[in-house]
C-alpha atoms as a PDB file:
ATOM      1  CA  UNK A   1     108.071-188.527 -68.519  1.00  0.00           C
ATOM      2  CA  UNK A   2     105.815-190.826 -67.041  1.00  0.00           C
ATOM      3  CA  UNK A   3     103.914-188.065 -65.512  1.00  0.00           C
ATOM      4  CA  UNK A   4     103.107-186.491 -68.763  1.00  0.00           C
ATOM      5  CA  UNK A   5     101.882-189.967 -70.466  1.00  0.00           C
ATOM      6  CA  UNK A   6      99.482-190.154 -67.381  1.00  0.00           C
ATOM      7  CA  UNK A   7      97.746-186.919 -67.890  1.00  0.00           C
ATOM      8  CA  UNK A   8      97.370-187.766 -72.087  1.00  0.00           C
ATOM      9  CA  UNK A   9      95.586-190.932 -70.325  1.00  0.00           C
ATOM     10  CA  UNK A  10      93.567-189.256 -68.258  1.00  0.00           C
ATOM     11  CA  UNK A  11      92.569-186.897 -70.560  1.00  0.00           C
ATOM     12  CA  UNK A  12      91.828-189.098 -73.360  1.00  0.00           C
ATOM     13  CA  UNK A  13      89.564-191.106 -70.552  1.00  0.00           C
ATOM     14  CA  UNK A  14      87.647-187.982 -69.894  1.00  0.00           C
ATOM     15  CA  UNK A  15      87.303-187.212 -73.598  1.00  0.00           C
ATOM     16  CA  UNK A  16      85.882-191.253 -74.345  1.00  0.00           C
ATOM     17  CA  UNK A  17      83.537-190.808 -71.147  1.00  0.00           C
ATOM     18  CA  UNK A  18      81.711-187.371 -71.698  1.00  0.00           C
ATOM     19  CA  UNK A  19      78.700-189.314 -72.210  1.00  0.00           C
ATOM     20  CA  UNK A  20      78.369-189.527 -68.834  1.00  0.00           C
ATOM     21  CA  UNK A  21      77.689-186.076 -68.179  1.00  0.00           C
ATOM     22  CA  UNK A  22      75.025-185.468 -70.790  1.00  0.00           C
ATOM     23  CA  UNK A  23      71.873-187.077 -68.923  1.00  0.00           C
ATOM     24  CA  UNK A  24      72.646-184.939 -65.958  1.00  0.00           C
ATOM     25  CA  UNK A  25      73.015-181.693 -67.916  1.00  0.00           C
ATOM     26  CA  UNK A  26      69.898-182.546 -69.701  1.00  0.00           C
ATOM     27  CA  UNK A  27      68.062-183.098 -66.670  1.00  0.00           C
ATOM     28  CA  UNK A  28      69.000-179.553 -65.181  1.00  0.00           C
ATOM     29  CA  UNK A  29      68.008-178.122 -68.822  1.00  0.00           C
ATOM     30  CA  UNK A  30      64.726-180.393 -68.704  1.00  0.00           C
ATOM     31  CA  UNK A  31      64.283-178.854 -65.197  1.00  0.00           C
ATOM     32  CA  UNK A  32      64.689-175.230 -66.244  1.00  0.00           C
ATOM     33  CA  UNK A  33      62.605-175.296 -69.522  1.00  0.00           C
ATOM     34  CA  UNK A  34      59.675-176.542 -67.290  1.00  0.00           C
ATOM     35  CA  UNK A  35      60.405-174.062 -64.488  1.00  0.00           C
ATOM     36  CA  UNK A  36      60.073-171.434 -67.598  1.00  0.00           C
ATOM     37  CA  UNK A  37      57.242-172.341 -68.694  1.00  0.00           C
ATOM     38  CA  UNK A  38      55.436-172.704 -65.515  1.00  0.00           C
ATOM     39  CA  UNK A  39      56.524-168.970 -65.160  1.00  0.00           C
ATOM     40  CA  UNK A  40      55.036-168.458 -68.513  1.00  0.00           C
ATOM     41  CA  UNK A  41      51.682-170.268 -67.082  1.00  0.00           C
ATOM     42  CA  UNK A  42      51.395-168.002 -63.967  1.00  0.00           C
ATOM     43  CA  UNK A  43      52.104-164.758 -65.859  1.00  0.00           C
ATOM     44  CA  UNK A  44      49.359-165.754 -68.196  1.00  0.00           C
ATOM     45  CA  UNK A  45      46.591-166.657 -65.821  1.00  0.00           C
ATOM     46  CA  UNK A  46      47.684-163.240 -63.420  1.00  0.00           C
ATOM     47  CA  UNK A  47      46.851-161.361 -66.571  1.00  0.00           C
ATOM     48  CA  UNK A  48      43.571-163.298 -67.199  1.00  0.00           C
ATOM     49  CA  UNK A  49      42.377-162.867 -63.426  1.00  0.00           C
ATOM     50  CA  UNK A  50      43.731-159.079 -63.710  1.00  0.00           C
ATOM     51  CA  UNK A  51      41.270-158.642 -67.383  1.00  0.00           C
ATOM     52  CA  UNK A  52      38.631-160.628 -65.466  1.00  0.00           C
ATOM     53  CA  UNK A  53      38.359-158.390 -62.082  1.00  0.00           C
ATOM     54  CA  UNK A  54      38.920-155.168 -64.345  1.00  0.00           C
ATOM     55  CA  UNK A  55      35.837-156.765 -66.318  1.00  0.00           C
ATOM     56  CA  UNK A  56      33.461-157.031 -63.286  1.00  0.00           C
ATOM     57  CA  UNK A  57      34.618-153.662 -61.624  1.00  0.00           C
ATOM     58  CA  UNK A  58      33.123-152.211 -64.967  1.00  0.00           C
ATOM     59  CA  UNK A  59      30.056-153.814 -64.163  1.00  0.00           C
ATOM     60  CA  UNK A  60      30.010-153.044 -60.964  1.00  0.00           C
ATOM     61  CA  UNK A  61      29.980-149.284 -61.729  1.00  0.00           C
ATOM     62  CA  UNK A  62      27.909-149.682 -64.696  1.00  0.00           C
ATOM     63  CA  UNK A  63      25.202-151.391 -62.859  1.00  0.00           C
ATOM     64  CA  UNK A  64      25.422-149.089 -60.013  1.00  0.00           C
ATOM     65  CA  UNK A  65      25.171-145.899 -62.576  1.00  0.00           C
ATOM     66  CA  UNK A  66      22.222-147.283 -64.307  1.00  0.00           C
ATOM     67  CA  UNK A  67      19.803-147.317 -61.259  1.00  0.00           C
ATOM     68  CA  UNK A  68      20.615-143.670 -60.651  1.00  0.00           C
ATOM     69  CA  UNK A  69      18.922-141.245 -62.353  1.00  0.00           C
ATOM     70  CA  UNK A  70      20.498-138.367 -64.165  1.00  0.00           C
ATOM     71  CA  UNK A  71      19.716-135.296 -62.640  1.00  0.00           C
ATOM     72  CA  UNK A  72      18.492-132.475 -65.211  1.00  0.00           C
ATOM     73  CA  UNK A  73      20.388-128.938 -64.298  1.00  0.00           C
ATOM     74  CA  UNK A  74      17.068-126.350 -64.772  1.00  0.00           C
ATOM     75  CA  UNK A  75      19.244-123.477 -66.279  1.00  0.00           C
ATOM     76  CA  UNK A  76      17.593-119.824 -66.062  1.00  0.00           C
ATOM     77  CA  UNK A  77      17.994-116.907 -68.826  1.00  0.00           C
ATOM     78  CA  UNK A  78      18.573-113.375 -67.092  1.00  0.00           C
ATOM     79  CA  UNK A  79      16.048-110.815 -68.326  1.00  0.00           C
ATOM     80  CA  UNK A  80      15.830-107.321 -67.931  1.00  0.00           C
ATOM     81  CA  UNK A  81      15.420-106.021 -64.341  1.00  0.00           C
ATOM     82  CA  UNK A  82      16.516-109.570 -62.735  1.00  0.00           C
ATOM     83  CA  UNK A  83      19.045-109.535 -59.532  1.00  0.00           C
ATOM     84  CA  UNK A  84      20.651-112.620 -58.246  1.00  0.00           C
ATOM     85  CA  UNK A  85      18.156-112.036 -55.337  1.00  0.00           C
ATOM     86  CA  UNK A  86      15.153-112.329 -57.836  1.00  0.00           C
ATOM     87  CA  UNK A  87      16.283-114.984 -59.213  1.00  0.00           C
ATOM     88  CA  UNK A  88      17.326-117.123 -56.077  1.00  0.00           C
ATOM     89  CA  UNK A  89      13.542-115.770 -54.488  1.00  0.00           C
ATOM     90  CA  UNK A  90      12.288-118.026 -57.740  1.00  0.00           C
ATOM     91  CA  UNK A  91      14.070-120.980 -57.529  1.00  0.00           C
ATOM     92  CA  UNK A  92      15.056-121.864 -53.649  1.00  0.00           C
ATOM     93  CA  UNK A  93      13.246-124.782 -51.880  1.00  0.00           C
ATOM     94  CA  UNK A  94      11.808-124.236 -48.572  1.00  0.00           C
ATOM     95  CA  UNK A  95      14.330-125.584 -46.592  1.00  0.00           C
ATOM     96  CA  UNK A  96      16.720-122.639 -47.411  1.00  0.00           C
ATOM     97  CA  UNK A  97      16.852-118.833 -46.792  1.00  0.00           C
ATOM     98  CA  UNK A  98      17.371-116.779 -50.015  1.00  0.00           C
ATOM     99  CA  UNK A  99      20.706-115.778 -49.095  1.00  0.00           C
ATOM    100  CA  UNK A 100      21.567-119.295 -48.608  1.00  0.00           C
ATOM    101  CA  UNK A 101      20.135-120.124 -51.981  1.00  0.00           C
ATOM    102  CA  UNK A 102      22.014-117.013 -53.321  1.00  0.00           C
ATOM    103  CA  UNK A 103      25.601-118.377 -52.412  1.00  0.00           C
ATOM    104  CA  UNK A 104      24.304-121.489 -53.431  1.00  0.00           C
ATOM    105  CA  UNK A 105      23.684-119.798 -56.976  1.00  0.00           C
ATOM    106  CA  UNK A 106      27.166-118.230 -57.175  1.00  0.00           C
ATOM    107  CA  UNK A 107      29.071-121.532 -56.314  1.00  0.00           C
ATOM    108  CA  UNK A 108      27.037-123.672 -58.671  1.00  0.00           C
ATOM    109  CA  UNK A 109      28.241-120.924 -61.590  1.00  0.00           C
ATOM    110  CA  UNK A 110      31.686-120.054 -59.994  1.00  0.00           C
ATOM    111  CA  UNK A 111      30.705-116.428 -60.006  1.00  0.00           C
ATOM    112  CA  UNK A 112      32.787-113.761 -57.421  1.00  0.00           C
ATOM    113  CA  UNK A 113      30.318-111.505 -57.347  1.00  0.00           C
ATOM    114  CA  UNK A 114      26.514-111.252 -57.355  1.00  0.00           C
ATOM    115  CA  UNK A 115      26.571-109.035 -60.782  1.00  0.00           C
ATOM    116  CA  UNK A 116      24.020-110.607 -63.672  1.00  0.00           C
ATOM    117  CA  UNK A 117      23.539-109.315 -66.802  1.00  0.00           C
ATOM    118  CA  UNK A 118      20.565-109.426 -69.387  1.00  0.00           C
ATOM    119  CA  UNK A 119      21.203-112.778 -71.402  1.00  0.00           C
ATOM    120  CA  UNK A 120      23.560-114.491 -68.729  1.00  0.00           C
ATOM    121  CA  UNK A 121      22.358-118.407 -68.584  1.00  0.00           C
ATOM    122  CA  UNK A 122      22.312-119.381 -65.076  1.00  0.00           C
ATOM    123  CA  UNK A 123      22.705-122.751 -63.667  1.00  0.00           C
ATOM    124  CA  UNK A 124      19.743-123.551 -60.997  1.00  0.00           C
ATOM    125  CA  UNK A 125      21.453-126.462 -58.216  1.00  0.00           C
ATOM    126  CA  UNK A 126      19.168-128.892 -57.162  1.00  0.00           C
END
């Protein structure tokens, strides 16, 4: 009997005394609330820096497509009794052959074959 009076003691003790345990718990909850929000902090200013270097990447490129100039594709209407020949004799620079200029032609207009007809609108590369 005395052995079950000593455990109603003790556990009446721990039940007057819980006190004791609250600082401590509050200082592991006062330590986890700031380790969230210093999470919170860091996930904020990774998303500024990310919108800040996707902000001067669009400059970049924007600044570096506005000193270019566009180049204007010279496009060529296919009249009567034009070949692909006559037409690449026209248009080719100097440094080229014809037949150079000629596959040239067909790539720039994804054509198979060297067959033109009165009307087609040909793209002239540069």
């Amino acid at each position: 009997m005395t052995e079950a009076k000593c455990d109603v003691r003790i556990s009446k003790m721990l039940a007057d005394d819980w006190t004791d345990f609250v600082p401590s718990y509050y200082s592991y909850y006062a330590t986890f609330k700031k380790m969230q929000r210093e999470k919170k902090r860091l996930r904020r200013q990774r998303k500024i820096a990310l919108v800040i270097a996707a902000f001067f990447v669009m400059i970049l490129f924007g600044v570096r497509g506005a000193g270019e100039e566009k180049k204007v594709q010279k496009l060529h209407c296919v009249e009567s009794g034009e070949t692909l020949w006559s037409v690449s004799r026209e248009y080719k620079p100097e440094s080229m052959t014809t037949g150079e200029f000629v596959y040239e032609l067909k790539k720039a207009n994804s054509m198979e074959t060297s067959e033109i007809y009165v009307g087609d609108i040909i793209i002239i590369p540069e």
